[in-house]
C-alpha atoms as a PDB file:
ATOM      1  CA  UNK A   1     -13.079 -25.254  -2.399  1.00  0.00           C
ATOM      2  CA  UNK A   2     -13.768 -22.131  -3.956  1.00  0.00           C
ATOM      3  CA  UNK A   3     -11.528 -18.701  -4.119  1.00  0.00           C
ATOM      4  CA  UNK A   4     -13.114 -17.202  -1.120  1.00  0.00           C
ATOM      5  CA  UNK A   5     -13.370 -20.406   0.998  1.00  0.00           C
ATOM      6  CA  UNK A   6      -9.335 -20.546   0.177  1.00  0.00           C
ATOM      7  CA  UNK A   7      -9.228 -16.328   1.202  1.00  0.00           C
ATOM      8  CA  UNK A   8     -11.102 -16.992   4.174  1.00  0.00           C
ATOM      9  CA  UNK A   9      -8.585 -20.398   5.424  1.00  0.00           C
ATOM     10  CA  UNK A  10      -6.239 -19.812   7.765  1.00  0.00           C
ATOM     11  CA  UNK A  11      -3.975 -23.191   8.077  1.00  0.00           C
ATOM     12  CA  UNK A  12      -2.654 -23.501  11.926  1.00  0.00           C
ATOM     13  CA  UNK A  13       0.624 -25.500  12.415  1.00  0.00           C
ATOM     14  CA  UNK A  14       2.839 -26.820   9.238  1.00  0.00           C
ATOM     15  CA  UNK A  15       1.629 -30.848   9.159  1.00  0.00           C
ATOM     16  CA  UNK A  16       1.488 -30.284   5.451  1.00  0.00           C
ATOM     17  CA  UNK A  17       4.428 -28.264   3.954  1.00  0.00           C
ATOM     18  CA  UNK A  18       2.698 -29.163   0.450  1.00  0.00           C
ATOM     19  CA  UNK A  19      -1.070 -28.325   1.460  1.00  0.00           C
ATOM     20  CA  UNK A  20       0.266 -24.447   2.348  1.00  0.00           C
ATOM     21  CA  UNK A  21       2.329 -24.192  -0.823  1.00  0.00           C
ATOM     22  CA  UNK A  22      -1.244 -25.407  -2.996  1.00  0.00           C
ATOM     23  CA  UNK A  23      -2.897 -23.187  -0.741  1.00  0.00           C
ATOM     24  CA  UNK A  24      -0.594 -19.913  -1.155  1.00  0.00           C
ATOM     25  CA  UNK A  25      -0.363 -20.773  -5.031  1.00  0.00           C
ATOM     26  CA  UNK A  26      -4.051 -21.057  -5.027  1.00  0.00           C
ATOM     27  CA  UNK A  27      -4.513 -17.849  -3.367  1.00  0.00           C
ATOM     28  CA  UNK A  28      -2.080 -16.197  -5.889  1.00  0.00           C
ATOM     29  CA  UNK A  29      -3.948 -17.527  -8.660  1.00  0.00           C
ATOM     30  CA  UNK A  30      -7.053 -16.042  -7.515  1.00  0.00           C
ATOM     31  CA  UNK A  31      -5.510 -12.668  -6.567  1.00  0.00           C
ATOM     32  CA  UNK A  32      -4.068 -12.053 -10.165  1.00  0.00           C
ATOM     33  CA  UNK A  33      -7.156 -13.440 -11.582  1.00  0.00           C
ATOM     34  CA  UNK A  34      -8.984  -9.881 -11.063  1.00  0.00           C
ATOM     35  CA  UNK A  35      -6.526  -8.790 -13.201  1.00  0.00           C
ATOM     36  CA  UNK A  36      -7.688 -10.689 -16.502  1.00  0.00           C
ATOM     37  CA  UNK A  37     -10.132  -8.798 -17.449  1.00  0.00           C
ATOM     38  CA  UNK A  38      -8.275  -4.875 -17.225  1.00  0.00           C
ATOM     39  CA  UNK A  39      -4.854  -6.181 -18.762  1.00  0.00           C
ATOM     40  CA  UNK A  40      -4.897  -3.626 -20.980  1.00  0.00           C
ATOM     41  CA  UNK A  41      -5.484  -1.038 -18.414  1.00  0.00           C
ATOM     42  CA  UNK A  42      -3.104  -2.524 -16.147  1.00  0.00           C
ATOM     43  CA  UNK A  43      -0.098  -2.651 -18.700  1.00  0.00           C
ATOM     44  CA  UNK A  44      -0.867   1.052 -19.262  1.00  0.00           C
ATOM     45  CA  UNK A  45      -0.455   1.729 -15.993  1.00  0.00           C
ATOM     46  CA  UNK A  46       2.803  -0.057 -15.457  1.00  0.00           C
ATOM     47  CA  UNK A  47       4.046   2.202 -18.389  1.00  0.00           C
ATOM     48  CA  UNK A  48       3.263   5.510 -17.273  1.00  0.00           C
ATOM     49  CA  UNK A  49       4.016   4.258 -13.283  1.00  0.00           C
ATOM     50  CA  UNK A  50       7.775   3.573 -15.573  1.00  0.00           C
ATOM     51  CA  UNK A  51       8.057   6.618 -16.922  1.00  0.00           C
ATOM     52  CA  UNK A  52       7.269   8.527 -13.798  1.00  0.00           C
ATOM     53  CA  UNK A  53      10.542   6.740 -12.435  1.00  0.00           C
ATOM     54  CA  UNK A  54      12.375   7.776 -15.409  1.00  0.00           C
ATOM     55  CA  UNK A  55      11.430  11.297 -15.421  1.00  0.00           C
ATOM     56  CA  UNK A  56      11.632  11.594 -11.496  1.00  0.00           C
ATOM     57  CA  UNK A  57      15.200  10.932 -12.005  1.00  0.00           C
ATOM     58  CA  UNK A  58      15.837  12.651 -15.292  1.00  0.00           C
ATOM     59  CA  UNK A  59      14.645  16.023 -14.538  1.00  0.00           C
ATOM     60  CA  UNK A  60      17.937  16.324 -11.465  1.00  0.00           C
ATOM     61  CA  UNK A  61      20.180  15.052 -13.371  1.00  0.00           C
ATOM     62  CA  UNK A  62      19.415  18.055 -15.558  1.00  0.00           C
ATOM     63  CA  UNK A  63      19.334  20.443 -13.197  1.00  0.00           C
ATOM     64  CA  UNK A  64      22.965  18.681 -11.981  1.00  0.00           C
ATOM     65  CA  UNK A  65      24.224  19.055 -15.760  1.00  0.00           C
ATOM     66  CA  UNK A  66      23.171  23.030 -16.058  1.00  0.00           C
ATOM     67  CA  UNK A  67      24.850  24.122 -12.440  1.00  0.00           C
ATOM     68  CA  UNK A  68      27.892  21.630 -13.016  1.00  0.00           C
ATOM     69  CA  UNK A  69      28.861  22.003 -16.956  1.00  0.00           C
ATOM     70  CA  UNK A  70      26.650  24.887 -18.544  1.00  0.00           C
ATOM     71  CA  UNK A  71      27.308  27.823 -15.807  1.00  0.00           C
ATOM     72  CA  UNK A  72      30.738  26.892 -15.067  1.00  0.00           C
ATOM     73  CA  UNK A  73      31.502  27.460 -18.844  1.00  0.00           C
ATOM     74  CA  UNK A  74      32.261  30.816 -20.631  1.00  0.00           C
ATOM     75  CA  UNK A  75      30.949  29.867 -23.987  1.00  0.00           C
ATOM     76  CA  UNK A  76      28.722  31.930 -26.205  1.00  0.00           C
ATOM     77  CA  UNK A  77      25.970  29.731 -26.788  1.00  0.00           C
ATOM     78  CA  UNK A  78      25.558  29.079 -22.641  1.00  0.00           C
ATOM     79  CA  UNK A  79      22.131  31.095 -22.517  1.00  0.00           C
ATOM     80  CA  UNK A  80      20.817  29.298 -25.250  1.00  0.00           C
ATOM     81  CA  UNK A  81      22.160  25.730 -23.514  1.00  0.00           C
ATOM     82  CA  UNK A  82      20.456  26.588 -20.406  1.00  0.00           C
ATOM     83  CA  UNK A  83      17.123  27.936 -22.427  1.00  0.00           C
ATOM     84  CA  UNK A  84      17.475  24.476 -24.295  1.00  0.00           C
ATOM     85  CA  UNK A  85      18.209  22.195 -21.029  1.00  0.00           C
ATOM     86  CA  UNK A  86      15.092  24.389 -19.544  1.00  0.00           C
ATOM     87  CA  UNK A  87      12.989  23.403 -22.184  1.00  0.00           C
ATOM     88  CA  UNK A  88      14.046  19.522 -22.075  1.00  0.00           C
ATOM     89  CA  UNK A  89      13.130  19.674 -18.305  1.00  0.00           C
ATOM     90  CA  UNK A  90       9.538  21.554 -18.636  1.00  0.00           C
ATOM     91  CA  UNK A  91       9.425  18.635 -21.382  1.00  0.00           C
ATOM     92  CA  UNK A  92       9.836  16.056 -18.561  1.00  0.00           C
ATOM     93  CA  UNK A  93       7.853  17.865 -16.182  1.00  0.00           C
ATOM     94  CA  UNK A  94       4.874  17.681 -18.754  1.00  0.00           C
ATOM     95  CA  UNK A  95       5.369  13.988 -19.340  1.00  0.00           C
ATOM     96  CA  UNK A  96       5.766  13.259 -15.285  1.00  0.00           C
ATOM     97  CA  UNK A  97       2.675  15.044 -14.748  1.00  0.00           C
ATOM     98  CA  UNK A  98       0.343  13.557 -17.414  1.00  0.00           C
ATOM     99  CA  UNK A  99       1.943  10.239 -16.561  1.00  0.00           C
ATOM    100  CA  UNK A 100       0.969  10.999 -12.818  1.00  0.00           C
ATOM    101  CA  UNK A 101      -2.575  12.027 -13.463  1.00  0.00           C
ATOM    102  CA  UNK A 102      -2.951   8.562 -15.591  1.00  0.00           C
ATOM    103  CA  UNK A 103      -1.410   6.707 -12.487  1.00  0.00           C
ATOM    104  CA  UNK A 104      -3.594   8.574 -10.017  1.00  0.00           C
ATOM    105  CA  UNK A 105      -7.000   8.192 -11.801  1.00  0.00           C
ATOM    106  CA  UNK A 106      -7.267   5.098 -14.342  1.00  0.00           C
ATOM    107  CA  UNK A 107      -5.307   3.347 -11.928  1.00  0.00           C
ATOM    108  CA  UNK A 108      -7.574   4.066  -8.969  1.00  0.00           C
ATOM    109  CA  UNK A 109     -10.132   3.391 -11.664  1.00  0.00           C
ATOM    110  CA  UNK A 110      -9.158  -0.663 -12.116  1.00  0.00           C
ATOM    111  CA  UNK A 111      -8.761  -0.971  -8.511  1.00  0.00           C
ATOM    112  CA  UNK A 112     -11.979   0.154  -8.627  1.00  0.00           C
ATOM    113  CA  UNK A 113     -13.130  -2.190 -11.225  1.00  0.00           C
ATOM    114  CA  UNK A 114     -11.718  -4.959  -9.563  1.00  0.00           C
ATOM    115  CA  UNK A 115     -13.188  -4.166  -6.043  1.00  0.00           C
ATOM    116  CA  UNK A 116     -16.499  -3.596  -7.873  1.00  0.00           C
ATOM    117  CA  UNK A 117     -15.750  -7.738  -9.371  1.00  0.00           C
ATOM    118  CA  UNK A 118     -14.960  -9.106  -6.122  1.00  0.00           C
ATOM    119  CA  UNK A 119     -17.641  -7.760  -3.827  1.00  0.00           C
ATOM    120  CA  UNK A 120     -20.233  -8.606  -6.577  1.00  0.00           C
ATOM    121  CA  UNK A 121     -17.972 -12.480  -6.654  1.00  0.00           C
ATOM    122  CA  UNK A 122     -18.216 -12.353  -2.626  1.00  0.00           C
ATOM    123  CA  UNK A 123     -21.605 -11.381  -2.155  1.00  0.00           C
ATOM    124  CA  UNK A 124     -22.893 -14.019  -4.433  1.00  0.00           C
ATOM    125  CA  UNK A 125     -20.661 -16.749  -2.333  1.00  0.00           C
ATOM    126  CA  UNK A 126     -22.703 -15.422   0.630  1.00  0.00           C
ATOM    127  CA  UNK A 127     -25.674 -16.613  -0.651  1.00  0.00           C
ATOM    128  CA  UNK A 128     -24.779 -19.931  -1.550  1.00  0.00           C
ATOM    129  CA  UNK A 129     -23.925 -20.486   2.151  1.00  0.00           C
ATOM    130  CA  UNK A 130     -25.352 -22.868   4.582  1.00  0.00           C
ATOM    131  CA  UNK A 131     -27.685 -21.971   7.469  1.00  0.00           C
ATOM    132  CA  UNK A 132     -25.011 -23.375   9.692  1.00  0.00           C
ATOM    133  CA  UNK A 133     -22.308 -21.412   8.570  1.00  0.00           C
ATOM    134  CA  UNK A 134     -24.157 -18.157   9.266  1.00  0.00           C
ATOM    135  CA  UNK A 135     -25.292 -19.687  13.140  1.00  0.00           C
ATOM    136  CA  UNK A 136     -21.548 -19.276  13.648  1.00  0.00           C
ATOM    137  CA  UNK A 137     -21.048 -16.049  12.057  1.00  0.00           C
ATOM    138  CA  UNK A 138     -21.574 -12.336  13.281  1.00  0.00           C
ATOM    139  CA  UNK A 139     -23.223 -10.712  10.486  1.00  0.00           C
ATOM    140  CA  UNK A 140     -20.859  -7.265  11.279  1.00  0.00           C
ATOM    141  CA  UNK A 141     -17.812  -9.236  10.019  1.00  0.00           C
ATOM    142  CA  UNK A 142     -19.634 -10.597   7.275  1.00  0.00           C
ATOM    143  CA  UNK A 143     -20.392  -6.571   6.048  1.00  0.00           C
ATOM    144  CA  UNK A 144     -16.982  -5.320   7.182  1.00  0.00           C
ATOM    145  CA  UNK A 145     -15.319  -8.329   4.383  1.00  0.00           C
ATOM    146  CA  UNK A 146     -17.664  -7.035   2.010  1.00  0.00           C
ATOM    147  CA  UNK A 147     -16.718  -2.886   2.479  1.00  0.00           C
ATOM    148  CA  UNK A 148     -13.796  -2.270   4.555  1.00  0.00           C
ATOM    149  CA  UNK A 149     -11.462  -5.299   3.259  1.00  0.00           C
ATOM    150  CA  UNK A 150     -12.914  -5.679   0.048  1.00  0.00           C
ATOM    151  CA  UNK A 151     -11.531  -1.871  -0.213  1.00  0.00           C
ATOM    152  CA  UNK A 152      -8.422  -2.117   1.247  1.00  0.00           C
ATOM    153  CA  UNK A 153      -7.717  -4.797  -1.370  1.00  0.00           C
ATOM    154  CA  UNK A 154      -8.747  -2.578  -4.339  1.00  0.00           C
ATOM    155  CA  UNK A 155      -5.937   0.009  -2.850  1.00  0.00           C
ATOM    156  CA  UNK A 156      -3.395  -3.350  -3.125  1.00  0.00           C
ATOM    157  CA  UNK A 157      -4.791  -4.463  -6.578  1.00  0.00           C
ATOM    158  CA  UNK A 158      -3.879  -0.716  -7.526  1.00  0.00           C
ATOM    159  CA  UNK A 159      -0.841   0.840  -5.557  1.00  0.00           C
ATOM    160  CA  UNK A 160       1.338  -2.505  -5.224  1.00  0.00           C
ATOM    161  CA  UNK A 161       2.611  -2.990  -8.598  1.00  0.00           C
ATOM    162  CA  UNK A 162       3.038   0.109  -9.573  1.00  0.00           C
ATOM    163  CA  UNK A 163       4.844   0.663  -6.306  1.00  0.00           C
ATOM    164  CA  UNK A 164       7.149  -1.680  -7.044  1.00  0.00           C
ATOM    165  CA  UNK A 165       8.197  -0.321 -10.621  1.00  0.00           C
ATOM    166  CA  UNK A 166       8.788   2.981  -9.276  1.00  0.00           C
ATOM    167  CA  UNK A 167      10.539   1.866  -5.811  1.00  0.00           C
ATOM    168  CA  UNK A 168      12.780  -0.531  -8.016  1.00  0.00           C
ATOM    169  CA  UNK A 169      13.840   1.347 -10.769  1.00  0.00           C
ATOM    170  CA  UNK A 170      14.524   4.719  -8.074  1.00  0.00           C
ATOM    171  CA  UNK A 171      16.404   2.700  -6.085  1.00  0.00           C
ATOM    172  CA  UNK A 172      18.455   1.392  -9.141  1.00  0.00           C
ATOM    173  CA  UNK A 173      18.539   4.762 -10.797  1.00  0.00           C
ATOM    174  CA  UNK A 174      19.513   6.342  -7.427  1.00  0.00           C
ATOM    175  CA  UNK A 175      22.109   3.546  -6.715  1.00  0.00           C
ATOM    176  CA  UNK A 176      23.889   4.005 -10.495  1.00  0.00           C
ATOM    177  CA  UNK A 177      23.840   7.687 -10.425  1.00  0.00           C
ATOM    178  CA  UNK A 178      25.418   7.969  -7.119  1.00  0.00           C
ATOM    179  CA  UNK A 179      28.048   5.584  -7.825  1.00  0.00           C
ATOM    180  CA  UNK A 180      28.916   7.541 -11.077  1.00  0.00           C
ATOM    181  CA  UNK A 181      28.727  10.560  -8.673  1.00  0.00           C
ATOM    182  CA  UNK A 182      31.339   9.167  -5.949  1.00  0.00           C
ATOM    183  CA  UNK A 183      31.382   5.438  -5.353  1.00  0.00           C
ATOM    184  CA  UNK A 184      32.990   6.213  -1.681  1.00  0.00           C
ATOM    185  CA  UNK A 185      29.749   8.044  -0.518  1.00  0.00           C
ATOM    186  CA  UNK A 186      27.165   5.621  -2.343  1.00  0.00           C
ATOM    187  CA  UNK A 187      28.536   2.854  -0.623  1.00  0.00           C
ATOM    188  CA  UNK A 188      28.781   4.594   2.885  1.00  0.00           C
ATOM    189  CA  UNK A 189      25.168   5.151   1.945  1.00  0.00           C
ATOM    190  CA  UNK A 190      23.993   1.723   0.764  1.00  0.00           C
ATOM    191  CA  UNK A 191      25.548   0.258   4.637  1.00  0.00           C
ATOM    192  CA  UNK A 192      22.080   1.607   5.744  1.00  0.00           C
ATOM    193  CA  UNK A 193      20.195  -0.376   3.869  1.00  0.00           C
ATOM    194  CA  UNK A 194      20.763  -3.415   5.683  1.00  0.00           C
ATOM    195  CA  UNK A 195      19.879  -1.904   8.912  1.00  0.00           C
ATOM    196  CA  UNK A 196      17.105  -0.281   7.605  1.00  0.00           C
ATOM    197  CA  UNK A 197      15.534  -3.364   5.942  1.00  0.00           C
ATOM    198  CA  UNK A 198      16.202  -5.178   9.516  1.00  0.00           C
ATOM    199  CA  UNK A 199      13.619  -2.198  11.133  1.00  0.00           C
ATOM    200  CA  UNK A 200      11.832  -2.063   8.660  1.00  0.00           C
ATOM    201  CA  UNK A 201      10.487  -5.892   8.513  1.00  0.00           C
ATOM    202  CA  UNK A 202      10.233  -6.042  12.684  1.00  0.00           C
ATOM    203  CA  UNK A 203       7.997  -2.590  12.806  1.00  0.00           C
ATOM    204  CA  UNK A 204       6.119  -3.951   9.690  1.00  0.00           C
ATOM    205  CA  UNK A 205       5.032  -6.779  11.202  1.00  0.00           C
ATOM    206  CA  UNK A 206       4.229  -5.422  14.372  1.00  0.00           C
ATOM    207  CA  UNK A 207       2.393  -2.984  12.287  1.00  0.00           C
ATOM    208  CA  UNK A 208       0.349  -5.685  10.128  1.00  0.00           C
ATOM    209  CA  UNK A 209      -1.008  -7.485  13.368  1.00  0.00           C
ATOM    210  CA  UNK A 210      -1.796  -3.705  14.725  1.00  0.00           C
ATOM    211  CA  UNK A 211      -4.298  -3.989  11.575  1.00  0.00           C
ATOM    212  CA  UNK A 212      -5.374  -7.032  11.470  1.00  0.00           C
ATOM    213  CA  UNK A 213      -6.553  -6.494  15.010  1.00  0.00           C
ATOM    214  CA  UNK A 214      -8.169  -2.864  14.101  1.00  0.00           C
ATOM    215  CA  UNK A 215      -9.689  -4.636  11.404  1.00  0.00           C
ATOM    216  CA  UNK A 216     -11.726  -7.332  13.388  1.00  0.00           C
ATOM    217  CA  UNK A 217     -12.500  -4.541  16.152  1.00  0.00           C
ATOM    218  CA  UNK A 218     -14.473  -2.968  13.249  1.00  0.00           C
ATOM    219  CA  UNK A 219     -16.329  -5.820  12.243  1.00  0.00           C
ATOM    220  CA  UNK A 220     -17.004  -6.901  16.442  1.00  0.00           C
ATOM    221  CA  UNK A 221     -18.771  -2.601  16.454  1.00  0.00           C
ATOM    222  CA  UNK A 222     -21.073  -3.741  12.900  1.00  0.00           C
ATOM    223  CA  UNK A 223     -21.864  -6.519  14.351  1.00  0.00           C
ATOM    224  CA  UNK A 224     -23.146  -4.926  17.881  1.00  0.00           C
ATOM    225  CA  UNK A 225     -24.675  -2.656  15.932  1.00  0.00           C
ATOM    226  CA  UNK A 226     -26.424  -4.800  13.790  1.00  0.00           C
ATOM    227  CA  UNK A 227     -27.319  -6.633  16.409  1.00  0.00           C
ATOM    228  CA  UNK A 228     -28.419  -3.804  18.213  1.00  0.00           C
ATOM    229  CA  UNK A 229     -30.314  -1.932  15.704  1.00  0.00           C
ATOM    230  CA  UNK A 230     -32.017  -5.110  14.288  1.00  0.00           C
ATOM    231  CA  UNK A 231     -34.062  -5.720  17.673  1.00  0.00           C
ATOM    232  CA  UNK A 232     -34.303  -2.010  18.885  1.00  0.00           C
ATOM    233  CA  UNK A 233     -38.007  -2.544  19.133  1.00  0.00           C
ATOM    234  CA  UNK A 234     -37.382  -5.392  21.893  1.00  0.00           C
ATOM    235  CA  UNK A 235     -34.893  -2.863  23.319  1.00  0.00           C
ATOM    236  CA  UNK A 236     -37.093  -0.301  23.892  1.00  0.00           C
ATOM    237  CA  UNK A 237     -40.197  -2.426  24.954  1.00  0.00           C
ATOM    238  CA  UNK A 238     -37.766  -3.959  28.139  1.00  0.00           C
ATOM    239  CA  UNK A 239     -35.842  -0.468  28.399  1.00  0.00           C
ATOM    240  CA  UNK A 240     -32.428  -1.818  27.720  1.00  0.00           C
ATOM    241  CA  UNK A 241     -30.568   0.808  26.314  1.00  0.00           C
ATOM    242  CA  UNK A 242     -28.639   1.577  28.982  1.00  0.00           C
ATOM    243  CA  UNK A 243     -27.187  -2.344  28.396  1.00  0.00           C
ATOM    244  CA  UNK A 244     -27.268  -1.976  24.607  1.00  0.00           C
ATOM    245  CA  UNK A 245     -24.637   1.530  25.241  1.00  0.00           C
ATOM    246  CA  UNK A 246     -22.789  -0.324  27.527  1.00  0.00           C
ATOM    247  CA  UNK A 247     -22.453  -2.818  25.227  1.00  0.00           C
ATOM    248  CA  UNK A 248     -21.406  -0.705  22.174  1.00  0.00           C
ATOM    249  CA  UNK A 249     -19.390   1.537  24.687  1.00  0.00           C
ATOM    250  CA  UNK A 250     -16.809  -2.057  24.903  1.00  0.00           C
ATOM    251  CA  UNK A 251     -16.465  -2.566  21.146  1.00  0.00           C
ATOM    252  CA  UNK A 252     -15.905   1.158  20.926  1.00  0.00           C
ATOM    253  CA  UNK A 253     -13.383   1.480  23.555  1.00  0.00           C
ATOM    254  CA  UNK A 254     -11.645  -2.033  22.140  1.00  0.00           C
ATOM    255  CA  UNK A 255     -11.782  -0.403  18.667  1.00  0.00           C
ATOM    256  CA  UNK A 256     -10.430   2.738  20.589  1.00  0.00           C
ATOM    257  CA  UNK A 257      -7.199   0.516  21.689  1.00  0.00           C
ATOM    258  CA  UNK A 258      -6.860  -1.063  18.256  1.00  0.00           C
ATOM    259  CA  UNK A 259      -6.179   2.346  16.450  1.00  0.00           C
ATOM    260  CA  UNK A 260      -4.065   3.102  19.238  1.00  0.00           C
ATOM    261  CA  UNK A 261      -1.706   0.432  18.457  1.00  0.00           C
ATOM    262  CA  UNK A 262      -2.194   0.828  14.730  1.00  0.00           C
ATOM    263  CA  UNK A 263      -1.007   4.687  15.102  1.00  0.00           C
ATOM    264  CA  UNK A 264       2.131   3.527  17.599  1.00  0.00           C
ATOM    265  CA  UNK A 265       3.482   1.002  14.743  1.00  0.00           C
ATOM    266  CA  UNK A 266       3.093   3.347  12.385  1.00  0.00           C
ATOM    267  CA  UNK A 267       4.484   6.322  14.073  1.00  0.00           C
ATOM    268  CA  UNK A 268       7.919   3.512  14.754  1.00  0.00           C
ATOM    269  CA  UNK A 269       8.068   2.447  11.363  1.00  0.00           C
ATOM    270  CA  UNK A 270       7.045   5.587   9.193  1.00  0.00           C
ATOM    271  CA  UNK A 271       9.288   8.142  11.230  1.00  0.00           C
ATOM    272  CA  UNK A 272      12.080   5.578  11.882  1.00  0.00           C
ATOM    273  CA  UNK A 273      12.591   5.570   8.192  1.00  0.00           C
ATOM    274  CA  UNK A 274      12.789   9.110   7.605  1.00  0.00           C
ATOM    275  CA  UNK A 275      15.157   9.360  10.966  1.00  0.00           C
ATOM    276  CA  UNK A 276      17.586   6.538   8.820  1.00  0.00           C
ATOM    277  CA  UNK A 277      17.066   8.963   5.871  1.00  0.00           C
ATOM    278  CA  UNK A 278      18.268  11.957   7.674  1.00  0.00           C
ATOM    279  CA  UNK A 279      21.382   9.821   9.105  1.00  0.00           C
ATOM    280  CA  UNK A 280      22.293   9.361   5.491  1.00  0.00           C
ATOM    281  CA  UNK A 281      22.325  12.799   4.915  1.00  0.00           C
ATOM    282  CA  UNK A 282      24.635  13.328   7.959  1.00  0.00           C
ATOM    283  CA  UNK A 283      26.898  10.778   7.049  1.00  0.00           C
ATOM    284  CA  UNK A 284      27.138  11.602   3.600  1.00  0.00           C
ATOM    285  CA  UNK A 285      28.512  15.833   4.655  1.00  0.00           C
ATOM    286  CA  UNK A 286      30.751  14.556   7.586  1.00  0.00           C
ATOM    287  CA  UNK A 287      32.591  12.095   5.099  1.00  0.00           C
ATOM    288  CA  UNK A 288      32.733  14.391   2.243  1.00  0.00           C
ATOM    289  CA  UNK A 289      35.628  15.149   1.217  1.00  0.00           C
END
């Protein structure tokens, strides 16, 4: 079975506990496998996606050490502390930046790469298929695999580990610095977190299927369209149209409803998270001492 065969599987029930776990390993394998060839690319990018975190939470703590130990002090040398603390921060501000514009290019750039690998990889598998594979196929979904999800997994290859070194090491960072801060509010903060994580998985997975769904309405419109398009002439000769818009009119509308939902779970899950944040803010000034 090749890689895309495995992609394309979708096991129903759990007869075989082992089969999934070779199957999910499999798919792993194949997933990191784009990788191989940009390692060096993609360990630069892990770097600079680190020092992003590292500067994103240096450069407050500095402006925390001039407005809590530099201005409250009545030494002579404080204008030439703050000149030198402003100089350390424009320092990190330089470094975030150029570490940001690496991050935001060259590693759009291997996700690029990679997407480039795999349609070339999937397109290729397309050929080698059997006559009655495509008899039970809609053409549409065949092109929407090969553009719309082929490019949504270029945006994972790219923004999910790097999104995971920054989230981590913020949340870490955060997490020390406020309990050096005041332990009593970090861990009235940190109670959240369960809660939040609790929302957060239900309105993600709500918001996945909203997707998924939006996903195969857009490959049901290619294929009408296809389908459509492909035998306009017998259209027109047996004036059809009118049955052809209909037609399109349904996939639209069901596309219509798919975004619909897609936009709802988002809105939940997006703006519930900020409402937590805000909470944390409130709860964090009432109980301050």
């Amino acid at each position: 079975m090749s890689g895309f065969e495995l992609l394309a599987t979708r096991p129903v029930g759990n007869r075989n506990g082992r089969f999934q776990s070779n199957l999910f390993n499999d798919r792993t394998r194949k997933f990191l496998s784009y990788y191989k060839p940009y390692q060096g690319l993609f360990w630069a990018d892990m770097a600079c996606a680190l020092v992003v975190s590292v500067t994103t939470l240096l450069i407050p703590l500095c402006a925390n050490f001039i407005t809590k130990n530099v201005l409250v002090s009545d030494g002579a040398d404080t204008v030439n502390q703050i000149w030198g603390m402003g100089a350390v921060m424009l320092g990190l501000v330089l470094i975030h930046t150029l570490a940001n514009m690496f991050v935001a290019y060259q590693g759009h750039m291997m996700g690029a790469k990679m997407e480039h690998d795999m349609r070339r990889e999937l397109f290729d598998h397309y050929q080698k298929l059997s006559f009655a594979f495509y008899d039970e196929q809609k053409v549409g979904q065949l092109m929407t695999r090969l553009t719309n999800d082929s490019f949504d997994l270029a945006e994972l290859f790219h923004h999910g580990p790097e999104d995971i070194v920054i989230s981590l090491l913020n949340f870490i960072g955060a997490f020390a610095i406020l309990v050096t801060i005041n332990a009593k509010l970090a861990l009235l903060v940190f109670l959240f977190l369960p809660i939040m994580a609790v929302y957060a998985f239900y309105f993600n997975k709500k918001m996945k299927a909203a997707l998924r769904r939006s996903h195969d309405r857009i490959g049901d419109i290619n294929s009408q369209v296809e389908d459509s398009l492909a035998g306009i002439r017998v259209v027109k000769s047996f004036t059809n149209e009118t049955v052809e818009a209909e037609k399109f009119a349904g996939e639209n509308g069901r596309f219509l409803q798919s975004r619909q939902d897609t936009y709802l779970s988002e809105t939940y899950f997006y703006e519930g998270l900020v409402a937590f944040t805000q909470l944390m803010t409130v709860a964090v000034i009432v109980s301050a001492d």
